[in-house]
C-alpha atoms as a PDB file:
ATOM      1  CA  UNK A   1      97.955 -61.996 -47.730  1.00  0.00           C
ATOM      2  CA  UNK A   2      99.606 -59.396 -49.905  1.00  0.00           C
ATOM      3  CA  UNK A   3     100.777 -57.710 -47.076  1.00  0.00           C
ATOM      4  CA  UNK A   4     102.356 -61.049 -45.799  1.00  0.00           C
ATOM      5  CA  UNK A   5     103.908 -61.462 -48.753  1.00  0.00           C
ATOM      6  CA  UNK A   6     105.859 -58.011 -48.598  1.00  0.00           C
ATOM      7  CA  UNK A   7     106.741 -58.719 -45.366  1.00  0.00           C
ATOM      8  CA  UNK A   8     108.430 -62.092 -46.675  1.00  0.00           C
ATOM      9  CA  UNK A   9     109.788 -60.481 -49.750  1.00  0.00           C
ATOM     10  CA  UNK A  10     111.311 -57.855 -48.143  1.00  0.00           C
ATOM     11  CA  UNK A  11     112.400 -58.476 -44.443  1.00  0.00           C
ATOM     12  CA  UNK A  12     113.650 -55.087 -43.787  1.00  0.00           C
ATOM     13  CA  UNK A  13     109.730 -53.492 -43.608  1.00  0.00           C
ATOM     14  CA  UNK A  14     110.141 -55.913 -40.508  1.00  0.00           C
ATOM     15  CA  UNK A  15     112.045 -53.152 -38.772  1.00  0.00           C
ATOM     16  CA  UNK A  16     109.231 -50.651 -39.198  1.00  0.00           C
ATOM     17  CA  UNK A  17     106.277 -53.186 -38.119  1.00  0.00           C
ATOM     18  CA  UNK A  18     108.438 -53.216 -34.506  1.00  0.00           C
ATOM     19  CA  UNK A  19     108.804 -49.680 -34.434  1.00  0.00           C
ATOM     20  CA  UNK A  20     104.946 -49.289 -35.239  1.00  0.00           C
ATOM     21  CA  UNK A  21     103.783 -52.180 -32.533  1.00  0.00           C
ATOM     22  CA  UNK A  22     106.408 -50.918 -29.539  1.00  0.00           C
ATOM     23  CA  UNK A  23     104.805 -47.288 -30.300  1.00  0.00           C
ATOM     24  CA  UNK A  24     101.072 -48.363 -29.898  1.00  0.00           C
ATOM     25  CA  UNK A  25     102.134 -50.335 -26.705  1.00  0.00           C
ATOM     26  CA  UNK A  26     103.653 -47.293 -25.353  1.00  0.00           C
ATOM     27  CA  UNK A  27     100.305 -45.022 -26.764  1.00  0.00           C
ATOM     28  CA  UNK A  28      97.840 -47.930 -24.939  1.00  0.00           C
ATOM     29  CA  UNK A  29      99.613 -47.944 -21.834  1.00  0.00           C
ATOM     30  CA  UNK A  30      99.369 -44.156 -21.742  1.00  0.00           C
ATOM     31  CA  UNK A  31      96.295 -43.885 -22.394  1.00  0.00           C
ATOM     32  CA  UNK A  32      97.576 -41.927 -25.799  1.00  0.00           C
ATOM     33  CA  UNK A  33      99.134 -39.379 -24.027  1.00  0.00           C
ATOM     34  CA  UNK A  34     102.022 -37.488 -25.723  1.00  0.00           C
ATOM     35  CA  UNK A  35     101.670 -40.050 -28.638  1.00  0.00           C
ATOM     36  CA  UNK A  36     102.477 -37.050 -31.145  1.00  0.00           C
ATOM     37  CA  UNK A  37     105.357 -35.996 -28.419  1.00  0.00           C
ATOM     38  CA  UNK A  38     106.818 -39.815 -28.839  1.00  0.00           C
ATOM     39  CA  UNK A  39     106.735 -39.673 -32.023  1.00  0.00           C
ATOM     40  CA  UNK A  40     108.601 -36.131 -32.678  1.00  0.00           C
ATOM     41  CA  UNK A  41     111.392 -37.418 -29.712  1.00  0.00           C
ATOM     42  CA  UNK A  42     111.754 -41.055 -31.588  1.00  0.00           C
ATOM     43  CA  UNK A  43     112.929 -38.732 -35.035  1.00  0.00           C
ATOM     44  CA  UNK A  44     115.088 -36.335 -33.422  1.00  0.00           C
ATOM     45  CA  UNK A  45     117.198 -39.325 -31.189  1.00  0.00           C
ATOM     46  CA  UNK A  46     117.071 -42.277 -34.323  1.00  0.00           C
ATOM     47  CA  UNK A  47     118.759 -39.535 -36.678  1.00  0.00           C
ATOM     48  CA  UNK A  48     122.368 -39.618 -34.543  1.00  0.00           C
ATOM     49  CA  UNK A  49     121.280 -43.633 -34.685  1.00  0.00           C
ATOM     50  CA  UNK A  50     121.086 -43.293 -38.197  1.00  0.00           C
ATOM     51  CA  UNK A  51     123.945 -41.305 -39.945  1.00  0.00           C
ATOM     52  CA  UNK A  52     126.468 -43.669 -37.978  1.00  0.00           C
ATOM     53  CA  UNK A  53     124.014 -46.737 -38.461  1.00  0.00           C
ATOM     54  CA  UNK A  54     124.765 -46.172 -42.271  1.00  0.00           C
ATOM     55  CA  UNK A  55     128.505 -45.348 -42.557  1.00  0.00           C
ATOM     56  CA  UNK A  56     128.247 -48.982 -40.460  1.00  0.00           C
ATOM     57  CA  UNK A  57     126.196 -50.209 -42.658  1.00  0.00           C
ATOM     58  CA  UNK A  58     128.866 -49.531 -46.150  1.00  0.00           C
ATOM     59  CA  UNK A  59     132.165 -51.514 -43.669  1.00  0.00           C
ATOM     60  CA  UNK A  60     129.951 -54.302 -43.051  1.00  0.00           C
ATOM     61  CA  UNK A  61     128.578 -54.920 -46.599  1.00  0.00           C
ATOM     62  CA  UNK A  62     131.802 -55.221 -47.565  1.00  0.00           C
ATOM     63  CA  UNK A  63     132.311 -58.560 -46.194  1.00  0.00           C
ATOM     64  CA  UNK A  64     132.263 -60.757 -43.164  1.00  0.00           C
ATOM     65  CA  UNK A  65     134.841 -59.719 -40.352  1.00  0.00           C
ATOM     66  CA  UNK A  66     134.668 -55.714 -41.238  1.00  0.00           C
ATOM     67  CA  UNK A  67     133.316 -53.717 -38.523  1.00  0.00           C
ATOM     68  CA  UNK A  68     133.960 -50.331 -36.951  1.00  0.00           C
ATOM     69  CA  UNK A  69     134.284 -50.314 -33.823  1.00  0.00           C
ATOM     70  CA  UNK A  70     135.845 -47.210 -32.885  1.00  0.00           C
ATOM     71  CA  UNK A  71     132.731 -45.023 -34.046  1.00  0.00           C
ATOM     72  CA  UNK A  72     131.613 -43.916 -30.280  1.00  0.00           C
ATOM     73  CA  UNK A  73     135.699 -42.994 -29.502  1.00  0.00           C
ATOM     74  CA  UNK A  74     135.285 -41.042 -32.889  1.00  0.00           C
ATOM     75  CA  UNK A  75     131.896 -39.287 -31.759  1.00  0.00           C
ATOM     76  CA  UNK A  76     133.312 -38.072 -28.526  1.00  0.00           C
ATOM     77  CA  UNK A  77     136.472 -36.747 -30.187  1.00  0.00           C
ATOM     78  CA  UNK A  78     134.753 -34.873 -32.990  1.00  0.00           C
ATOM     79  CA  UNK A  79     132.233 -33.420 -30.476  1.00  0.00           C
ATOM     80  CA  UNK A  80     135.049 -31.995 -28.488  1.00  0.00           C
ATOM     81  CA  UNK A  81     137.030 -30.991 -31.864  1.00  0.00           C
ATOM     82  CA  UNK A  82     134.060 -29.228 -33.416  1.00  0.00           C
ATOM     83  CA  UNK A  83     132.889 -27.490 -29.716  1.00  0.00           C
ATOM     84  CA  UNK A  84     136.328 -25.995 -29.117  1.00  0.00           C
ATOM     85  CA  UNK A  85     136.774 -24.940 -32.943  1.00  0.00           C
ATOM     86  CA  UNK A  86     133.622 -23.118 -33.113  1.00  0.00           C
ATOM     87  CA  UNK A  87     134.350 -21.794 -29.565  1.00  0.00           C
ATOM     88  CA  UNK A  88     130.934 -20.500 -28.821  1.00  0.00           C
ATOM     89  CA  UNK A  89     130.625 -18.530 -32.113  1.00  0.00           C
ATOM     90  CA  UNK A  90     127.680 -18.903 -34.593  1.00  0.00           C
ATOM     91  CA  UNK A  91     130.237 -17.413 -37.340  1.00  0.00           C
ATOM     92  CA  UNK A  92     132.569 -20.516 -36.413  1.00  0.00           C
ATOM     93  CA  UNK A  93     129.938 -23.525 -37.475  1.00  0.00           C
ATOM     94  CA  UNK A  94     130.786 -24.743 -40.349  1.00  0.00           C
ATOM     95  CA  UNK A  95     134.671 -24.045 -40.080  1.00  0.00           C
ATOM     96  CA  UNK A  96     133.807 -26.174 -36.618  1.00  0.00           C
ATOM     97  CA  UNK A  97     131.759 -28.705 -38.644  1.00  0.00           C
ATOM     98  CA  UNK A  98     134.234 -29.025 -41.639  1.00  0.00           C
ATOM     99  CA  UNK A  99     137.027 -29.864 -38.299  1.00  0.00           C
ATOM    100  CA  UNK A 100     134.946 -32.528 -36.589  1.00  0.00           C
ATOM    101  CA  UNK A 101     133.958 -34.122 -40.314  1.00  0.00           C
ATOM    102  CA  UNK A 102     138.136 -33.780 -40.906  1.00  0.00           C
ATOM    103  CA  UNK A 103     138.451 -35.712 -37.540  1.00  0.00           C
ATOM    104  CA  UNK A 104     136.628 -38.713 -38.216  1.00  0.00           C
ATOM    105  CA  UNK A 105     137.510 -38.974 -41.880  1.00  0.00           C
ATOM    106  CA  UNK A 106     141.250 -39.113 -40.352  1.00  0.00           C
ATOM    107  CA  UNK A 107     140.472 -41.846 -37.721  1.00  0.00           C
ATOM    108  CA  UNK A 108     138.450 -44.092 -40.807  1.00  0.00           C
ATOM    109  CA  UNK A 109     141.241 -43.784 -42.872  1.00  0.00           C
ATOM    110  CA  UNK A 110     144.187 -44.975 -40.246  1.00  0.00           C
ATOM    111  CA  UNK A 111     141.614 -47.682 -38.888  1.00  0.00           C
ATOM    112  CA  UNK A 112     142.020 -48.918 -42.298  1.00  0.00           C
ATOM    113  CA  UNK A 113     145.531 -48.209 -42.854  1.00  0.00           C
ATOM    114  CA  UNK A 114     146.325 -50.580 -39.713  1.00  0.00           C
ATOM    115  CA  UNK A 115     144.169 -53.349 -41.117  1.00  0.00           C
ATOM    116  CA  UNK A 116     146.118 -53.071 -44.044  1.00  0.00           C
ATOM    117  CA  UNK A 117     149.961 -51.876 -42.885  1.00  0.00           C
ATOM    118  CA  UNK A 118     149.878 -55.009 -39.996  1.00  0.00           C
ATOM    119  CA  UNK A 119     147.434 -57.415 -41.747  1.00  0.00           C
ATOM    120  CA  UNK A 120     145.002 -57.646 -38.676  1.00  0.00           C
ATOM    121  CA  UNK A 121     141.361 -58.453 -38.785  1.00  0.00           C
ATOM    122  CA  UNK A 122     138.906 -55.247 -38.758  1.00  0.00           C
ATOM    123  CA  UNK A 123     137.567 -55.906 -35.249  1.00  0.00           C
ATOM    124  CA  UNK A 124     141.314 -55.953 -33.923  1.00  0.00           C
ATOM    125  CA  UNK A 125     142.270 -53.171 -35.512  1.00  0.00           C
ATOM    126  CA  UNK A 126     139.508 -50.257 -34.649  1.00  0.00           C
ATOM    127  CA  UNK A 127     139.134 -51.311 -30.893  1.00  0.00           C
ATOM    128  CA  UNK A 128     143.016 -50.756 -30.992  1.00  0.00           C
ATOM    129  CA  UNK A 129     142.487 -47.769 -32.652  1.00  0.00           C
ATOM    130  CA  UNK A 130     139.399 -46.826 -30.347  1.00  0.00           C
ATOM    131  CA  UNK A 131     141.373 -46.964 -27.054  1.00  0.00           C
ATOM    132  CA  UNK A 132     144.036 -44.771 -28.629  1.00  0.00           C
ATOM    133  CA  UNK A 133     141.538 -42.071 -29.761  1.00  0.00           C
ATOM    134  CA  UNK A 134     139.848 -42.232 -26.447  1.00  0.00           C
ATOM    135  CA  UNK A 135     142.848 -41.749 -24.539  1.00  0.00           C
ATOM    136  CA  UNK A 136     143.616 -38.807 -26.651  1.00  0.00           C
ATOM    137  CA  UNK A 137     139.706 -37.543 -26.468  1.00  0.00           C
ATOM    138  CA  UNK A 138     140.050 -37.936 -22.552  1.00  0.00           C
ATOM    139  CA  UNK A 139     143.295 -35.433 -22.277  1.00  0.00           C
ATOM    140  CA  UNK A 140     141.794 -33.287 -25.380  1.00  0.00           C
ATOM    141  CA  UNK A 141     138.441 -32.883 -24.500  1.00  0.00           C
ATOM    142  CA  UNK A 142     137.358 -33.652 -20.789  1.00  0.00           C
ATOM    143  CA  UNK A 143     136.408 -30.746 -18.475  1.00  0.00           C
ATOM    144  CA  UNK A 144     135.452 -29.237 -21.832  1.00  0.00           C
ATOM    145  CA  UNK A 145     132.811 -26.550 -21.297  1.00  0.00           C
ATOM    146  CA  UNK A 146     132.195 -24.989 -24.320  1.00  0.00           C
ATOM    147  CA  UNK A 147     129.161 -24.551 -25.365  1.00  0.00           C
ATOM    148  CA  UNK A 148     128.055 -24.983 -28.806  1.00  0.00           C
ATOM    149  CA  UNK A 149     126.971 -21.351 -30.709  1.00  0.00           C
ATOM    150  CA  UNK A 150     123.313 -20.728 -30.059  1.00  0.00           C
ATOM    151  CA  UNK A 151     122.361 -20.622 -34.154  1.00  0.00           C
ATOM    152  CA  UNK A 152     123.839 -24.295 -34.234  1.00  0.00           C
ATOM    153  CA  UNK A 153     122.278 -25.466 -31.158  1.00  0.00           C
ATOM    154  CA  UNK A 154     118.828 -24.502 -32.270  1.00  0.00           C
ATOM    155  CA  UNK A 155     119.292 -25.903 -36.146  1.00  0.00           C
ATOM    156  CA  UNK A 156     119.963 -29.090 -34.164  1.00  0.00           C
ATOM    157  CA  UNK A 157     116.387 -29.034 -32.220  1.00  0.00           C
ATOM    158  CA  UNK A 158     114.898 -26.996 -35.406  1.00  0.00           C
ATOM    159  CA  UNK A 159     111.119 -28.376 -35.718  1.00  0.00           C
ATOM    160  CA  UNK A 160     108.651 -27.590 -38.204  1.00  0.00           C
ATOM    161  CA  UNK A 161     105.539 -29.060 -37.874  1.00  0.00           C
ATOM    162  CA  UNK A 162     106.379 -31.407 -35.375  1.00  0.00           C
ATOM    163  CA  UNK A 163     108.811 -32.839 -37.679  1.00  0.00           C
ATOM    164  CA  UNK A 164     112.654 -32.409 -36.682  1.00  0.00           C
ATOM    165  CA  UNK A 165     114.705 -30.698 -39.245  1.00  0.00           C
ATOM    166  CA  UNK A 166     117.568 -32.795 -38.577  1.00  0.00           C
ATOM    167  CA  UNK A 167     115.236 -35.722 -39.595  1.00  0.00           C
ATOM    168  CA  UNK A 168     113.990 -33.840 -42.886  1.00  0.00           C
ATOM    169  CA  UNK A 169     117.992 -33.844 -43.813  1.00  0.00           C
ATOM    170  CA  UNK A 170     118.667 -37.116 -42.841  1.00  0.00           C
ATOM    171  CA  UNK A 171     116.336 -38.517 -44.962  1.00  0.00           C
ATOM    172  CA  UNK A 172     117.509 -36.559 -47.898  1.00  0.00           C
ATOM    173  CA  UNK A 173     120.957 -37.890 -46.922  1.00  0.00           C
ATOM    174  CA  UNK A 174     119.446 -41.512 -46.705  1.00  0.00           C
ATOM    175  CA  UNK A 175     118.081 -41.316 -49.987  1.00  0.00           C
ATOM    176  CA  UNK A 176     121.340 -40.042 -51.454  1.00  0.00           C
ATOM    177  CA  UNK A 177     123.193 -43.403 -50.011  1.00  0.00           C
ATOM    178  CA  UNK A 178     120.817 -45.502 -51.093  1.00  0.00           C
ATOM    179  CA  UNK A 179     121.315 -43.947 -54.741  1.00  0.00           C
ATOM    180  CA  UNK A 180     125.214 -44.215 -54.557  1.00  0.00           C
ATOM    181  CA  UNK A 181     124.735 -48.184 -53.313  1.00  0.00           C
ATOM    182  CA  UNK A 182     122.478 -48.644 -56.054  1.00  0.00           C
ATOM    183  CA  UNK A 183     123.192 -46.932 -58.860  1.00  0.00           C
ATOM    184  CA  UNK A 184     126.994 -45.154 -58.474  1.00  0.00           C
ATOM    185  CA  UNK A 185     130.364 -47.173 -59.185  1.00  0.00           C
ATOM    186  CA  UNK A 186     131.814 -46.846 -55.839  1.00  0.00           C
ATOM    187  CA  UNK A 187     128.201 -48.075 -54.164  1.00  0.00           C
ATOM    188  CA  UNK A 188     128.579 -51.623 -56.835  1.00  0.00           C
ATOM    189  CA  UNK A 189     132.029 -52.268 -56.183  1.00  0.00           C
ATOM    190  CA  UNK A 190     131.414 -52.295 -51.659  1.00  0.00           C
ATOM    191  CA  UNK A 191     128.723 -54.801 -52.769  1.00  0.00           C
ATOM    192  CA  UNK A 192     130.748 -57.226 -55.230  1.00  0.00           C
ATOM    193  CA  UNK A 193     133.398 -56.834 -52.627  1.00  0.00           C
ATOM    194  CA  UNK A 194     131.022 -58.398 -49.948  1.00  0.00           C
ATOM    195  CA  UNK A 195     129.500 -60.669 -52.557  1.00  0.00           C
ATOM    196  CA  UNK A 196     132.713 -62.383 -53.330  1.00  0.00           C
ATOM    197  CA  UNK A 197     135.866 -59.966 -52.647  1.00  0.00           C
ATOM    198  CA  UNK A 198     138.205 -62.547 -55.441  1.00  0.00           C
ATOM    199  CA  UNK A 199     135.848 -62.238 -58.028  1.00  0.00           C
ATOM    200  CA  UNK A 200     135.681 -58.556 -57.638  1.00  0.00           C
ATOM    201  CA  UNK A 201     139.109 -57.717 -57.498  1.00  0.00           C
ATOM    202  CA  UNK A 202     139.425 -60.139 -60.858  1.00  0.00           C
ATOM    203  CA  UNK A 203     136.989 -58.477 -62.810  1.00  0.00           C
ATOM    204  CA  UNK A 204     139.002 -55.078 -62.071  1.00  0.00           C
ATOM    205  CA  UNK A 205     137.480 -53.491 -58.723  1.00  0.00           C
ATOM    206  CA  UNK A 206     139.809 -51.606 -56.677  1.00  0.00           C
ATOM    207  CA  UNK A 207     139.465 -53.478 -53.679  1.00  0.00           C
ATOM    208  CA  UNK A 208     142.022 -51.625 -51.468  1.00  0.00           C
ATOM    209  CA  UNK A 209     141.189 -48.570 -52.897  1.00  0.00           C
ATOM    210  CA  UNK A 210     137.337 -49.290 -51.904  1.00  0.00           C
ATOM    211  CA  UNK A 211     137.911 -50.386 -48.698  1.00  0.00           C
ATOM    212  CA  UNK A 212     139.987 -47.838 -47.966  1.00  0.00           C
ATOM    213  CA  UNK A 213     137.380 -44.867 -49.315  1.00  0.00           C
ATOM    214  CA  UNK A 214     134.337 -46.990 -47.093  1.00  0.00           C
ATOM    215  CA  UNK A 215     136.447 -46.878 -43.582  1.00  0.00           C
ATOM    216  CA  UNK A 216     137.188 -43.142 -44.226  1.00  0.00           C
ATOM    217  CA  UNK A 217     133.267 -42.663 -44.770  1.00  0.00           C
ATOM    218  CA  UNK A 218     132.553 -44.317 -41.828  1.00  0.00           C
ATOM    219  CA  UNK A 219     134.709 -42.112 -39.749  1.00  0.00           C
ATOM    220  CA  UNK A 220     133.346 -39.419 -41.765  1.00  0.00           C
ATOM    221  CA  UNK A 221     130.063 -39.758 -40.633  1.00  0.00           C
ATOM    222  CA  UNK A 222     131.031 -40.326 -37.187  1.00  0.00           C
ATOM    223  CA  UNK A 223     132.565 -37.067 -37.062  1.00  0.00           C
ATOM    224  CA  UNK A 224     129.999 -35.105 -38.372  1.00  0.00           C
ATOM    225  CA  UNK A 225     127.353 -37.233 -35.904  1.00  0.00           C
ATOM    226  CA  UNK A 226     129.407 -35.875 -33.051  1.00  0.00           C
ATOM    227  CA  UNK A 227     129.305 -32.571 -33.668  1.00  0.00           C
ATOM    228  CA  UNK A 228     125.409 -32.685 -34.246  1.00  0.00           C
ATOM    229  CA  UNK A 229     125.323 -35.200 -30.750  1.00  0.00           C
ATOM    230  CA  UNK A 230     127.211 -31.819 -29.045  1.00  0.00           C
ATOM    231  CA  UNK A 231     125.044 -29.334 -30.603  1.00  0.00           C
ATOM    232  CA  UNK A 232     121.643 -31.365 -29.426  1.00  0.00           C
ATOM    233  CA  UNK A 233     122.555 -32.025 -26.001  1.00  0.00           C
ATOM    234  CA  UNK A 234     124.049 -28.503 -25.610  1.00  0.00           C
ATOM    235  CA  UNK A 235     127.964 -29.379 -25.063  1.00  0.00           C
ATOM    236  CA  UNK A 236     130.574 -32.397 -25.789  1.00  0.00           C
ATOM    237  CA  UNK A 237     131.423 -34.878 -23.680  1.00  0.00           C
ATOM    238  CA  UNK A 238     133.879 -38.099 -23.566  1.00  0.00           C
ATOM    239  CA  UNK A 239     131.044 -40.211 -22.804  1.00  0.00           C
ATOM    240  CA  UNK A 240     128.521 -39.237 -25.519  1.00  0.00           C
ATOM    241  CA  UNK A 241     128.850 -41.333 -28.310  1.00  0.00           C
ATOM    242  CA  UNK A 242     128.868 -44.485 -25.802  1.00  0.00           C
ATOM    243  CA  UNK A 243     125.313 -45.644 -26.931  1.00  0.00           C
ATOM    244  CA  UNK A 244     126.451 -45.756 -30.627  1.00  0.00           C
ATOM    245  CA  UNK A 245     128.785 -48.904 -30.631  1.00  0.00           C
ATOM    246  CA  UNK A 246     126.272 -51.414 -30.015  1.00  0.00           C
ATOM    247  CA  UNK A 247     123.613 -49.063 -31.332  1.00  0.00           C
ATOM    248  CA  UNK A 248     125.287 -48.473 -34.622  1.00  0.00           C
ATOM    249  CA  UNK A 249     125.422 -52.664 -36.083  1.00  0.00           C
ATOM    250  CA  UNK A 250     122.056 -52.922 -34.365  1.00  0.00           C
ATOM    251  CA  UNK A 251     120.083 -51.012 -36.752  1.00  0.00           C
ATOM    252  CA  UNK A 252     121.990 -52.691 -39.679  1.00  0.00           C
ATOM    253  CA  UNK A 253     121.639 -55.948 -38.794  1.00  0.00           C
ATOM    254  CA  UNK A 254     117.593 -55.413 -37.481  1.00  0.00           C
ATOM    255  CA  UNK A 255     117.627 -53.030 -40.981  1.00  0.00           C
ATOM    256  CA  UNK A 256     117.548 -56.147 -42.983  1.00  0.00           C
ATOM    257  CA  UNK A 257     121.369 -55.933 -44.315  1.00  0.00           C
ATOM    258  CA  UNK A 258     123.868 -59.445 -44.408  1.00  0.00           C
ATOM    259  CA  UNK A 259     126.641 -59.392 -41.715  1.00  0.00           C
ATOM    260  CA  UNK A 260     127.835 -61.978 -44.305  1.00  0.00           C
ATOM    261  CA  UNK A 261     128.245 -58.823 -46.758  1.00  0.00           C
ATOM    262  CA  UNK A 262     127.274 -58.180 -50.308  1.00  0.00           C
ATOM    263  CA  UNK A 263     123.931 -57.059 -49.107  1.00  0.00           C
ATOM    264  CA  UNK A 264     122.520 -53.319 -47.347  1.00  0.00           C
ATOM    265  CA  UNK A 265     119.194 -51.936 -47.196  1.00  0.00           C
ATOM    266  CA  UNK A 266     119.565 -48.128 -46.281  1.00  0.00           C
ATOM    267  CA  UNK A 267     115.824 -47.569 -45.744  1.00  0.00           C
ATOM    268  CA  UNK A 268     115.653 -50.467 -42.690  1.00  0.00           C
ATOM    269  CA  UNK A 269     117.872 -48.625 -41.043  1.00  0.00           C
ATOM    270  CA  UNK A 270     115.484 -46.033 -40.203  1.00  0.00           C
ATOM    271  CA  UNK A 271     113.518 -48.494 -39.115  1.00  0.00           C
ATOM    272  CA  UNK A 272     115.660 -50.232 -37.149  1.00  0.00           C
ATOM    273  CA  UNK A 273     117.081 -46.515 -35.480  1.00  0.00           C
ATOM    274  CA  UNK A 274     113.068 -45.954 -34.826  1.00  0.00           C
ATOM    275  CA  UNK A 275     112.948 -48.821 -33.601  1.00  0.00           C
ATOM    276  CA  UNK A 276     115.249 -49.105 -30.947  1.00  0.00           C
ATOM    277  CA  UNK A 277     114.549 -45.371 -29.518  1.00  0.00           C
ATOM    278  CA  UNK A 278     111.235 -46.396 -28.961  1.00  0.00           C
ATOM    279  CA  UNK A 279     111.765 -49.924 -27.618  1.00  0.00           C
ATOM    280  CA  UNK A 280     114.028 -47.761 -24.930  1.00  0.00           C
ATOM    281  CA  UNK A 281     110.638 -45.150 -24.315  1.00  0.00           C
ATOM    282  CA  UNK A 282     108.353 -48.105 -24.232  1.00  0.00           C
ATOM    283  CA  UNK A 283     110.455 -49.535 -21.567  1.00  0.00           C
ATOM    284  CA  UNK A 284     110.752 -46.562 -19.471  1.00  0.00           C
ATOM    285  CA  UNK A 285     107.250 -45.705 -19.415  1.00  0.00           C
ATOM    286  CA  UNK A 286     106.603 -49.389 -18.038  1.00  0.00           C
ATOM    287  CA  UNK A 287     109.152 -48.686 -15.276  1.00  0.00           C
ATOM    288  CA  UNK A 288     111.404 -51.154 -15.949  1.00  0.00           C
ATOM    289  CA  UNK A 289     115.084 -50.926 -14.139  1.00  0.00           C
ATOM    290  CA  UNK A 290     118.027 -50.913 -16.081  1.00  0.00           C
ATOM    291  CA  UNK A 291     119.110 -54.489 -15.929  1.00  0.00           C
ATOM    292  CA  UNK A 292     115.811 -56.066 -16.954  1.00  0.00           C
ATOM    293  CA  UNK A 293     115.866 -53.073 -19.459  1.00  0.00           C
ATOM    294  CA  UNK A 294     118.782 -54.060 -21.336  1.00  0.00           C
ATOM    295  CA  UNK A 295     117.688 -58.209 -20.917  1.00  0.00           C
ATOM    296  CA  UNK A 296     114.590 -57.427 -22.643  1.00  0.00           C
ATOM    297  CA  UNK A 297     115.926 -55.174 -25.223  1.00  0.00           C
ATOM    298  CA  UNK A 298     118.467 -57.856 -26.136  1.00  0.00           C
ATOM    299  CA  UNK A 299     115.890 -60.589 -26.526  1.00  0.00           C
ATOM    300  CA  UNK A 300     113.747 -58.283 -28.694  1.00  0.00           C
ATOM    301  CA  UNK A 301     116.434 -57.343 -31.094  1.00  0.00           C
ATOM    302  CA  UNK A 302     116.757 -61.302 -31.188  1.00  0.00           C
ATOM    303  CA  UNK A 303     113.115 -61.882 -32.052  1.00  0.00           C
ATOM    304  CA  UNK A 304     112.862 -59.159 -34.470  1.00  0.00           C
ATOM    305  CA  UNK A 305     116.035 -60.885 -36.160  1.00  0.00           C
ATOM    306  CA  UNK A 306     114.369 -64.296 -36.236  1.00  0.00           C
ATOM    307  CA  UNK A 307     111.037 -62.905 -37.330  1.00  0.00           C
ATOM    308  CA  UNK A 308     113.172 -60.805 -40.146  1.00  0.00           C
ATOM    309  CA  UNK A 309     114.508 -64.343 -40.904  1.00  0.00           C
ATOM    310  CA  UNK A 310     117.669 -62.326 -42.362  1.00  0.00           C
ATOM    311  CA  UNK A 311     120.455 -63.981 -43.988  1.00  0.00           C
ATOM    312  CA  UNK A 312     123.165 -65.911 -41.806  1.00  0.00           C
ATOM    313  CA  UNK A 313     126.406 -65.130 -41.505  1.00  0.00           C
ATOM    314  CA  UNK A 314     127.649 -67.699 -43.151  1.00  0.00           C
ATOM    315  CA  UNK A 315     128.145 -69.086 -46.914  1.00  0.00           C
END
């Protein structure tokens, strides 16, 4: 019963109960071969899932209608911007890390910039925004075959114990956004903006200022998750941060935060990131084609929602 109740009182832990029941599916059908293996895989892949899950996570809290949909553009940009600035070269990473981070905080902060310059709804504003960066990703970046410096491509697949570096930092990262929602100024104001964005701005919130500094994050994060997408799969590519669009409200929505706003939860979305990678291994081990793959995936993340009973969008 107690555990029932936690369940109830916190629909989030939802998120990690799925992750938990699609990975002992996967172990029975296996026979509990490579369980360990799944579980090592599911923590490297969920960490790209979750650094963009969260920047997602701070524009949608702020407030029904705010979304970023330009994130997987961003990714493939930054992945080309960082690959060609560190050109190969392990003493080029972080000057090629500080570029791609550069690159998406400059596409978060003109996403926002057009919301607010032409008055256009969010959703409008960074698919605009994403075919534009796309186009210039395409001309910028395809036939691109740098590789990334061997010292960054093995921090990005870095394991000790089984355990994924990448993860160990995420984590740390996690915890550090969770603190700034919680307890920091900036993290109070993107939820009393979602909560009620009139009130806020009455009792003295920078709301443009806010908004502004949570779009740029987004970006941010975007950038620095394509650069770590390049450096993992050995190379950048205009496709690669494809997956993330959908991907990236997923986990915030199945992570137990409001797509009415006012409301995040930073630890469901590593649920929700675990989650979904190993809803996608579960279904490949069963064999299932592609279609019927993304069907059942869909009605899943549906269930999960209703079982989560999270908060509708609506006030």
């Amino acid at each position: 019963m107690a555990s029932l109740r936690m369940l109830l009182e916190k629909p989030w832990l939802w998120s990690f109960v799925g992750a938990l029941v699609v990975w002992l599916a996967t172990v029975a059908f296996t026979g509990g071969y490579g369980a360990g293996g799944m579980v090592t895989a599911a923590l490297s892949l969920a960490v790209f899932t979750v650094i963009v899950g969260v920047g997602q996570m701070f524009v949608i809290t702020l407030g029904p209608g705010n979304v970023d949909l330009s994130l997987p553009a961003n990714i493939g940009l930054a992945s080309a911007v960082a690959m060609k600035v560190m050109g190969g070269s392990d003493s080029m990473i972080v000057v090629g890390l500080l570029a791609a981070l550069a690159c998406g905080a400059a596409i978060g902060a003109i996403n926002y910039l057009l919301i607010w310059a032409l008055r256009i709804p969010p959703i409008i504003a960074t698919l605009s925004a994403s075919f534009i960066i796309q186009s210039v990703d395409i001309s910028y970046g395809r036939g691109l075959q740098i590789k990334p410096p061997p010292g960054f491509a093995d921090f990005t697949n870095w394991q000790i114990l089984g355990i994924p570096v990448l993860a160990m930092l995420t984590v740390v990262f996690t915890i550090g956004a969770a603190l700034a929602l919680q307890r920091m100024i900036y993290g109070r104001s993107v939820l009393a903006i979602g909560q009620n964005i009139r009130a806020a701005w009455l009792a003295g919130v920078k709301v443009g200022r806010i908004r502004f500094l949570t779009y740029t994050l987004c970006g941010a994060l975007g950038g620095i998750d394509g650069a770590l997408l390049a450096g993992y799969f050995r190379g950048a590519n205009v496709d690669i941060g494809n997956e993330y669009l959908l991907a990236s409200i997923a986990v915030v929505v199945i992570g137990g935060t409001s797509v009415a706003g006012g409301k995040a939860n930073v630890p469901g979305v590593w649920g929700a990131g675990l989650f979904l990678v190993l809803l996608l291994t579960m279904l490949n081990t069963f064999g299932v084609s592609a279609g019927v793959r993304l069907v059942l995936t869909g009605l899943i993340i549906v269930g999960v929602i209703t079982a989560a009973g999270g908060e509708k969008a609506v006030r």
